[in-house]
N, C-alpha and C. Protein backbone atom coordinates (compact mmCIF):
# COMPACT_ATOMS: atom_id res chain seq x y z
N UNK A 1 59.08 148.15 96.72
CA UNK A 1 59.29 147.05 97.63
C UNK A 1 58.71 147.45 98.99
N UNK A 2 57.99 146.79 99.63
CA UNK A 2 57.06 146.64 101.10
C UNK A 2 58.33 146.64 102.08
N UNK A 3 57.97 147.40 103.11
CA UNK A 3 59.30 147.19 104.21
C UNK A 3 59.23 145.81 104.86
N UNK A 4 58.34 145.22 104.77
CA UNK A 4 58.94 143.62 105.47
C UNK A 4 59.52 143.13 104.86
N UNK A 5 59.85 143.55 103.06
CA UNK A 5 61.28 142.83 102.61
C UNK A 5 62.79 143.41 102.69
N UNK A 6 62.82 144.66 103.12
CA UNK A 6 63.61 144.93 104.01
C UNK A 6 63.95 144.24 105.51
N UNK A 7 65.56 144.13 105.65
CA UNK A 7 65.69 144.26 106.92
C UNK A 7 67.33 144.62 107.33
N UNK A 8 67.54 145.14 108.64
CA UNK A 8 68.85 145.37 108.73
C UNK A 8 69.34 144.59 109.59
N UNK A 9 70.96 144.53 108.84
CA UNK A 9 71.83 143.08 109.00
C UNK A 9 72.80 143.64 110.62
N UNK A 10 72.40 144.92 110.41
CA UNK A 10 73.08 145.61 111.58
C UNK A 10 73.45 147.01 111.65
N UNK A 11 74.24 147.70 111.85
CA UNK A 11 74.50 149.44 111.72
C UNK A 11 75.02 149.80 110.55
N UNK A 12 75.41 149.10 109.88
CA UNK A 12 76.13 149.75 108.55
C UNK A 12 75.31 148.61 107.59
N UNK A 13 74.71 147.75 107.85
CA UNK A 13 74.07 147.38 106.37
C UNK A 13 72.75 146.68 106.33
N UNK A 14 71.85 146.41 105.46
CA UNK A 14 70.55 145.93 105.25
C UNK A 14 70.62 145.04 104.27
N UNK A 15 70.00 143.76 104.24
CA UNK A 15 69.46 142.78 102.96
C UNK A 15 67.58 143.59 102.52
N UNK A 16 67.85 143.89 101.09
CA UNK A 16 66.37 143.42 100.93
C UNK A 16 66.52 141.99 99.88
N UNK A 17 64.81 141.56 100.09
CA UNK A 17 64.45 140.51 99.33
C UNK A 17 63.62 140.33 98.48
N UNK A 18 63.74 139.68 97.25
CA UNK A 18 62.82 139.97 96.12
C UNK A 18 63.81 140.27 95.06
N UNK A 19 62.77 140.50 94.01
CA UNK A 19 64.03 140.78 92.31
C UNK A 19 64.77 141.38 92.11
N UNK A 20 66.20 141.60 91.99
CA UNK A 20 67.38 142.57 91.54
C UNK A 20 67.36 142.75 90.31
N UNK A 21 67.75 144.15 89.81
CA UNK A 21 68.12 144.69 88.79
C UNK A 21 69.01 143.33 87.56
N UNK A 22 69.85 142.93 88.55
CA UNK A 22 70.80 141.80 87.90
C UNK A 22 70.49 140.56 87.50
N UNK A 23 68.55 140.35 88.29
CA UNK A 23 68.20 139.03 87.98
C UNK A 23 68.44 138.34 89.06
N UNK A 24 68.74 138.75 90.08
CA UNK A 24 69.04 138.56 91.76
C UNK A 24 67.87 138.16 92.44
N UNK A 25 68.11 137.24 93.20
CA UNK A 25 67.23 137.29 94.26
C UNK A 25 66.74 138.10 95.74
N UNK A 26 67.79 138.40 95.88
CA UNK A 26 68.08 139.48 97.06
C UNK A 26 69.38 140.35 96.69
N UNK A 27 69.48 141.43 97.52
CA UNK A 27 70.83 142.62 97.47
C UNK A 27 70.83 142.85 98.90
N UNK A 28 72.16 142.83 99.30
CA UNK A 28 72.72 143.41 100.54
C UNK A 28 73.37 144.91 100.11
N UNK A 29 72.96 146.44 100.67
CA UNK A 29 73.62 147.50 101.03
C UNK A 29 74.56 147.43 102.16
N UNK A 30 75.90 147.60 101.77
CA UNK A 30 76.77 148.08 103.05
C UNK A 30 76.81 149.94 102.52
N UNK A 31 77.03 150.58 104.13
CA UNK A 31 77.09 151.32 104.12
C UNK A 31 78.21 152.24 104.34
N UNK A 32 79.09 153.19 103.72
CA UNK A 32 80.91 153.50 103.85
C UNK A 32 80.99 154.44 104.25
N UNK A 33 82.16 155.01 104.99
CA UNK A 33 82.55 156.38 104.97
C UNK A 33 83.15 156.49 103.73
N UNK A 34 84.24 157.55 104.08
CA UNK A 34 84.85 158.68 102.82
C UNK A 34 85.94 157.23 102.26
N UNK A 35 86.49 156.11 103.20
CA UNK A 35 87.47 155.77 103.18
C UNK A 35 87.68 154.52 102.43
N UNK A 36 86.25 154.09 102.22
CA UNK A 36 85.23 152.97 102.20
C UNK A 36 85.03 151.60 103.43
N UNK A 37 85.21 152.64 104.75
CA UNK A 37 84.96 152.06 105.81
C UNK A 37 83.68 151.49 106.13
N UNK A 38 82.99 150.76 106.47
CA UNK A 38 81.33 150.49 107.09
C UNK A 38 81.04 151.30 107.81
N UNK A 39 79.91 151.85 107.73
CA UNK A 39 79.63 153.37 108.99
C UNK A 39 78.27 153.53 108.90
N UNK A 40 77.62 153.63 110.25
CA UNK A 40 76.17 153.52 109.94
C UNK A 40 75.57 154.62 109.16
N UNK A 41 74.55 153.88 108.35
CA UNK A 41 73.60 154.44 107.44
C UNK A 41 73.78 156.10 107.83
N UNK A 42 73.48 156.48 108.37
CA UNK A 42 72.73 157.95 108.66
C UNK A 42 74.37 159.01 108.78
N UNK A 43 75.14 158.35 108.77
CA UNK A 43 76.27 159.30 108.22
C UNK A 43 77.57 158.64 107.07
N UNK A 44 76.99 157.75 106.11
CA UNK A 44 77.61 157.21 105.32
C UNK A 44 77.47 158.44 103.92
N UNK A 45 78.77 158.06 103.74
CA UNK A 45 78.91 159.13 102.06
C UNK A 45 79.03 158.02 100.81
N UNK A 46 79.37 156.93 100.94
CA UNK A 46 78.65 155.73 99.85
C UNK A 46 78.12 154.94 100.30
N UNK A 47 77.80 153.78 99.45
CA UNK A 47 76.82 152.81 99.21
C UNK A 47 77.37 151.69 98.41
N UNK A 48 77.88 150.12 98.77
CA UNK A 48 77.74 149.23 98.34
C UNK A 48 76.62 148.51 97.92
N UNK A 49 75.95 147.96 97.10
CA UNK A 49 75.33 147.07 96.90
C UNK A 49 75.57 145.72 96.09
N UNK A 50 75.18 144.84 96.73
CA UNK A 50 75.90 143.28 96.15
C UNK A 50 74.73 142.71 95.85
N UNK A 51 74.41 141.96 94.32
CA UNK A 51 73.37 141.38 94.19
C UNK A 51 73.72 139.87 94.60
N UNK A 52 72.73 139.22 94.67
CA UNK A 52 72.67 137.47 94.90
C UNK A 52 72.20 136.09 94.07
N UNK A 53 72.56 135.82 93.67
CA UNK A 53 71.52 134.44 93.10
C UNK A 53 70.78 133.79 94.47
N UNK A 54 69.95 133.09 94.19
CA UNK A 54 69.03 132.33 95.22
C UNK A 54 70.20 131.82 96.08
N UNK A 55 71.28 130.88 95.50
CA UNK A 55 72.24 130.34 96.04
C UNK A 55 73.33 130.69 96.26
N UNK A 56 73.34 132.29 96.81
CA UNK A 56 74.17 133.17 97.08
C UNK A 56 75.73 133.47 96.14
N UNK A 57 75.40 132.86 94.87
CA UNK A 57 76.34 133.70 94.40
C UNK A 57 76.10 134.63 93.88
N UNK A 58 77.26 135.72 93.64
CA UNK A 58 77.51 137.24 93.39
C UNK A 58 77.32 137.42 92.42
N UNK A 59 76.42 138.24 91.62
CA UNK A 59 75.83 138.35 90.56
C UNK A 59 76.50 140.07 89.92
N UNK A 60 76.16 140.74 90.89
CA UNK A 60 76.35 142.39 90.61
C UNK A 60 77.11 142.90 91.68
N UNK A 61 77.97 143.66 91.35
CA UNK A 61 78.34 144.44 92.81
C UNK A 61 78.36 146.06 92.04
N UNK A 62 77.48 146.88 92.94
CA UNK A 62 77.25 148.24 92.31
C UNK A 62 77.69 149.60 93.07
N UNK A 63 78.81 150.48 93.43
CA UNK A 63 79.12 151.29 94.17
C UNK A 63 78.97 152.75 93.80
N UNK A 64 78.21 153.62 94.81
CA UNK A 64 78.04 154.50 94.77
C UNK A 64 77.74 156.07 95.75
N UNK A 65 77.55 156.86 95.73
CA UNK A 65 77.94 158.10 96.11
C UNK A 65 76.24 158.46 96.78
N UNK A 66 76.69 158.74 98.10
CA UNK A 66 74.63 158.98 98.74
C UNK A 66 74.73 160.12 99.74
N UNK A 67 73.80 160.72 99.84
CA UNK A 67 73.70 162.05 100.76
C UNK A 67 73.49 163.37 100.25
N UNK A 68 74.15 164.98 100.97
CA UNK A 68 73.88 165.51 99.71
C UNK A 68 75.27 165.97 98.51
């Protein structure tokens, strides 16, 4: 995916746009602490991702573990 279909929604999360795994149109990443708080990217220890239909319903929601 090209970074202009990226973009960030703010400090703790990004939409990209284009095909999801789920058949999605777009996925929003939020980004968590330990607690599953929102916490910006660059010191988050998980990862939400929510897939979309065109017409924003919730297709996938996928959680997981990022860093080292």
């Amino acid at each position: 995916m090209d970074e202009s279909e990226h973009r960030e929604l703010g400090p703790t999360s990004e939409r990209a746009d284009g095909p999801t795994p789920a058949g999605g149109a777009w996925s929003e990443a939020t980004y968590l602490d330990e607690s599953g708080r929102p916490t910006p990217k660059r010191i988050a220890s998980r990862i939400r991702i929510v897939e979309h239909a065109a017409d924003g319903q919730v297709l996938s929601t996928t959680y997981g573990s990022i860093g080292d």
